[in-house]
Protein backbone atom coordinates (compact mmCIF):
# COMPACT_ATOMS: atom_id res chain seq x y z
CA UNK A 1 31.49 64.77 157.90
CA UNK A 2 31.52 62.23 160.70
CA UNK A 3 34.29 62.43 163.42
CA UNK A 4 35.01 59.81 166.14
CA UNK A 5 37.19 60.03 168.88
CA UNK A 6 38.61 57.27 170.51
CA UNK A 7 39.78 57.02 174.36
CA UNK A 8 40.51 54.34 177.18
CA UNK A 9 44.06 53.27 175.83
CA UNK A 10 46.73 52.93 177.91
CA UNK A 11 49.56 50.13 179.55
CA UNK A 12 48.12 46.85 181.24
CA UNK A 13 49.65 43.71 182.14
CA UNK A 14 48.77 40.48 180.71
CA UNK A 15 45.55 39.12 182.00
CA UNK A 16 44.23 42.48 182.61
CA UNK A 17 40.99 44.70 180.99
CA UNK A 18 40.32 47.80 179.17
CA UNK A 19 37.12 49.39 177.73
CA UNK A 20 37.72 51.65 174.56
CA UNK A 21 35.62 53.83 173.86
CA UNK A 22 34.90 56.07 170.36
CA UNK A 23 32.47 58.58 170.58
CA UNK A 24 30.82 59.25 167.10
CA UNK A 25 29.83 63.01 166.02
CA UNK A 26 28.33 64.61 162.53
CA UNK A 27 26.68 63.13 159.91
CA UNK A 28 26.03 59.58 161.03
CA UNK A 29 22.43 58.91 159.75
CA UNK A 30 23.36 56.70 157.18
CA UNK A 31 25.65 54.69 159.57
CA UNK A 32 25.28 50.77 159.22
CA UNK A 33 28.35 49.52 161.17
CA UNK A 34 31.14 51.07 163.55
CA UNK A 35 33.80 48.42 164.10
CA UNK A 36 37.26 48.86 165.91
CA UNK A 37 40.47 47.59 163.85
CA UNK A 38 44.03 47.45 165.51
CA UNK A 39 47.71 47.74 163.77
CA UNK A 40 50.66 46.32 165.46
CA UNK A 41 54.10 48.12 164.50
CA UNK A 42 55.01 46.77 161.10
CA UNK A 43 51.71 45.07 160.72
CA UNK A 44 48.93 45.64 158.37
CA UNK A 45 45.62 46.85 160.15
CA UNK A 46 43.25 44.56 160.64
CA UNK A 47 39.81 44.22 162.22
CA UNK A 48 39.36 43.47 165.39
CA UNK A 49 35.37 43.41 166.03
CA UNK A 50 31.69 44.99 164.30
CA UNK A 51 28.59 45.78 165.33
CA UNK A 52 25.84 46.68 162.53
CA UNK A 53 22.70 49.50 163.31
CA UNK A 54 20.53 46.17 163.83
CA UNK A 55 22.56 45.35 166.57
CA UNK A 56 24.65 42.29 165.00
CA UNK A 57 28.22 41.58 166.14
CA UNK A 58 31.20 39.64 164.33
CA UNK A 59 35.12 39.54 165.40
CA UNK A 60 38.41 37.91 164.20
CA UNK A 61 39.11 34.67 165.30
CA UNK A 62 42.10 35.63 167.96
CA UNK A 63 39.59 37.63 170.28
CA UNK A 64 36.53 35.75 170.34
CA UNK A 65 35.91 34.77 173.92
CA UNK A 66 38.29 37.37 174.78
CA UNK A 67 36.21 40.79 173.36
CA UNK A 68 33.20 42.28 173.24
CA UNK A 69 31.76 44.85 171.25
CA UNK A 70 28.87 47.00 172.19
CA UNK A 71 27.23 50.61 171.26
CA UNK A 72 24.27 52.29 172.75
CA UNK A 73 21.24 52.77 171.17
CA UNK A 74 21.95 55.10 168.45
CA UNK A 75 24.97 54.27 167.84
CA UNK A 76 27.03 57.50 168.88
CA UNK A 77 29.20 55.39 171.04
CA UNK A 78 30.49 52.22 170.74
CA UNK A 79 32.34 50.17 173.05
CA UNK A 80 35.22 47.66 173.03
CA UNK A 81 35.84 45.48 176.63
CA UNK A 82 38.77 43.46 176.18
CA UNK A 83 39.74 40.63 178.50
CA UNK A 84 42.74 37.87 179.09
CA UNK A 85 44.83 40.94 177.08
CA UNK A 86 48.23 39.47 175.82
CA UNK A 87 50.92 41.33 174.05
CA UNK A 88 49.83 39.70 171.26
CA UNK A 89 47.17 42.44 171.38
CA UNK A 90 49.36 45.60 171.79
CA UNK A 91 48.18 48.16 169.19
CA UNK A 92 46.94 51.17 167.96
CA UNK A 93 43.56 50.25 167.80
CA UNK A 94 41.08 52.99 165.60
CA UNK A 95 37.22 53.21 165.69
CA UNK A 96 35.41 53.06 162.67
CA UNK A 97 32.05 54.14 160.86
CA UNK A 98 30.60 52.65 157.50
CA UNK A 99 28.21 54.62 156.12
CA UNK A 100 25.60 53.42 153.27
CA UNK A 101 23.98 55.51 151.14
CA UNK A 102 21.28 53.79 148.96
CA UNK A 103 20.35 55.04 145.64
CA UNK A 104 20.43 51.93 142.54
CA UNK A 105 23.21 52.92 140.34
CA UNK A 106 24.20 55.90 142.47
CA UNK A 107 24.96 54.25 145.84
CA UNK A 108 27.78 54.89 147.48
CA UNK A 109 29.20 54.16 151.07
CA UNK A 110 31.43 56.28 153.23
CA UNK A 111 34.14 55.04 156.04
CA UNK A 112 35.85 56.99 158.25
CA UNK A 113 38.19 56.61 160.97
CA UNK A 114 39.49 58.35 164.33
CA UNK A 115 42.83 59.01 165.40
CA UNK A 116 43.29 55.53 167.30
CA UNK A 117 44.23 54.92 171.26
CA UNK A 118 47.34 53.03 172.25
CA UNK A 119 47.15 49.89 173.64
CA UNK A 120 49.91 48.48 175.10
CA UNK A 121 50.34 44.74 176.77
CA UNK A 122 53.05 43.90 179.28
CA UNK A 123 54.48 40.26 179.53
């Protein structure tokens, strides 16, 4: 099993910073992409940001310019900086791994997710 852990929530004003951070344990040799998705209350979760095991990047429109997504080499960390926060942003926001598993008819993939960190975004 993989297990991530996610830390670096907390209470910020708007215009201020925060680096998240999820720490990836376990199985994880078949990981292709670790991504961090957010859920407001009475919101579906959504993504927020990816980053693939070749390095690649992609994130929702409302953060681009704003984000940035990072891991180090191995990918047993990845990394969220957020900038310009609004409370538009305040979340739970929860770290997670997609693994692939090749194999022709008997591929399969794997996701799992952490417990999430608060993030909260005073006006």
């Amino acid at each position: 099993q993989v297990q991530l852990v996610e830390s670096g929530g907390g209470l910020v004003q708007a215009g201020g910073s925060l680096r998240l951070s999820c720490a990836a344990s376990g199985s994880i040799f078949n990981n292709k992409r670790m991504g961090w998705y957010r859920q407001a209350p009475g919101k579906q979760r959504e993504l927020v940001a990816t980053i693939t095991s070749e390095g690649s990047t992609n994130y929702t429109d409302s953060v681009k310019g704003r984000f940035t997504i990072s891991g180090d080499s191995d990918k047993h960390t990845v990394y969220l900086q957020m900038n310009s926060l609004t409370p538009e942003d305040t979340a739970v926001y929860y770290c997670n791994a997609h693994l692939e598993h090749p194999g022709g008819a008997y591929s399969y993939t794997e996701d799992y997710w952490g417990q999430g960190t608060q993030v909260t975004v005073s006006s």
